[in-house]
Protein backbone atom coordinates (compact mmCIF):
# COMPACT_ATOMS: atom_id res chain seq x y z
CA UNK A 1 97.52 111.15 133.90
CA UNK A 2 98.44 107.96 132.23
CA UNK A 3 98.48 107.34 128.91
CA UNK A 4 96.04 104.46 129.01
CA UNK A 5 94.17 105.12 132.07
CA UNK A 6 90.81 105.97 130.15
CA UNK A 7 91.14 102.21 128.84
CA UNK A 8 89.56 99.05 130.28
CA UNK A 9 92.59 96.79 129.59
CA UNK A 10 92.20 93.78 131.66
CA UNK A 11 95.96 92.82 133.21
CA UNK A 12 96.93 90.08 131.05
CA UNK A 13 96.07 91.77 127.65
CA UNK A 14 98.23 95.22 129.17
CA UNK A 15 101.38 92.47 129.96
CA UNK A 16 100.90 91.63 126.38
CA UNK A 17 100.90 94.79 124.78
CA UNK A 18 103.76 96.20 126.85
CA UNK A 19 106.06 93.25 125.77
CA UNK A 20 104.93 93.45 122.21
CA UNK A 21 105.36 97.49 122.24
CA UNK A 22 108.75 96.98 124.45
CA UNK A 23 110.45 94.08 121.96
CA UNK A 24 109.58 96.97 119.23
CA UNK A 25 111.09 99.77 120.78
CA UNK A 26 114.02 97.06 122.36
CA UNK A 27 112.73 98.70 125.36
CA UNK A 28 112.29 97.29 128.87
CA UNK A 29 108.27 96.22 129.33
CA UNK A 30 108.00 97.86 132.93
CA UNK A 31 110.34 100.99 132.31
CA UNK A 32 108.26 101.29 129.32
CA UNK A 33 104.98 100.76 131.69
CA UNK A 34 106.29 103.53 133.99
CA UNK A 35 106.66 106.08 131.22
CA UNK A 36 103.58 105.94 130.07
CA UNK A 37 101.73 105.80 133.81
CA UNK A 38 103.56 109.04 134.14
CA UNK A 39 102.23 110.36 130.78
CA UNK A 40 105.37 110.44 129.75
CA UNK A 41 104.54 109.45 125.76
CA UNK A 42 107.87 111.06 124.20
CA UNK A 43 110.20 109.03 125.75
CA UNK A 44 107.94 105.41 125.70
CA UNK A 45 108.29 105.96 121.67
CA UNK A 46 111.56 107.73 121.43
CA UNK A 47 113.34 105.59 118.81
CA UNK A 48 110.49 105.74 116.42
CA UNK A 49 110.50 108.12 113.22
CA UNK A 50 108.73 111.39 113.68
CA UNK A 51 105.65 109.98 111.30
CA UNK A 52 105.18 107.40 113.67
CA UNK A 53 105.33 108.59 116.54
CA UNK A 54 102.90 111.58 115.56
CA UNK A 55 100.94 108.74 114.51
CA UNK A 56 100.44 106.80 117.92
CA UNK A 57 99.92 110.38 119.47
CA UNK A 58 97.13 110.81 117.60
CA UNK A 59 95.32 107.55 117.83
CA UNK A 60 96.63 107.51 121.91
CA UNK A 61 94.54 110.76 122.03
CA UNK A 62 91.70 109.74 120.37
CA UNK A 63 89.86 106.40 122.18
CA UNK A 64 87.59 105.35 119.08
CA UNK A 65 90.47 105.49 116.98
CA UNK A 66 92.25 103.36 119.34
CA UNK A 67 89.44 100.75 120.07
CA UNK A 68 88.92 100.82 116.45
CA UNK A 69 92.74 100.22 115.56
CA UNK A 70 92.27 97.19 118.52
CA UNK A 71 89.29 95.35 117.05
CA UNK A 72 90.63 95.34 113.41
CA UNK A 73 91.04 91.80 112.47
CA UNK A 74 94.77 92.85 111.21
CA UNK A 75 95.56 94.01 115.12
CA UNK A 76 93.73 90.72 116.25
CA UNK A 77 95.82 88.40 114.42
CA UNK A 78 98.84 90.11 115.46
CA UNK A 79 97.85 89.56 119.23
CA UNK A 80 96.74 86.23 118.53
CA UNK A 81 100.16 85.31 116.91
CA UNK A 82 101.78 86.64 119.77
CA UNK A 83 99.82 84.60 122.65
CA UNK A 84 99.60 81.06 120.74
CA UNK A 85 101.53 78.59 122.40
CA UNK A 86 100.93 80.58 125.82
């Protein structure tokens, strides 16, 4: 099961956070895509320090802690500064 498939990202706003997560982990936004379609969280953060990578797990696991993380103004202005100009 994927990662994300309990989520109602629309297209765009997954394209976005794939390149913003990929340019983080200098990894490719569509092998990065693939690995976590397949579920396969350890290698999409592989890279990261153990602390933060048990950190995503947990808040991947949990969906209110993740739509809570997303609708913190801190998170929006991140996104925002990435799509200005677009």
């Amino acid at each position: 099961m994927a990662v994300y498939s309990n989520m109602n990202f629309s297209p765009d706003k997954m394209n976005l956070l794939l390149n913003m997560a990929g340019k983080k982990l200098g990894k490719d936004p569509q092998a990065l895509k693939q690995q976590l379609e397949s579920g396969n969280l350890g290698d999409a953060i592989s890279g990261l320090d153990a602390n933060t990578q048990n950190k995503i797990g947990a808040i991947l696991q949990d969906p209110k802690a993740l739509e809570t993380m997303l609708q913190s103004d801190q998170v929006k202005n991140i996104i925002s500064g990435f799509t200005k100009g677009k």
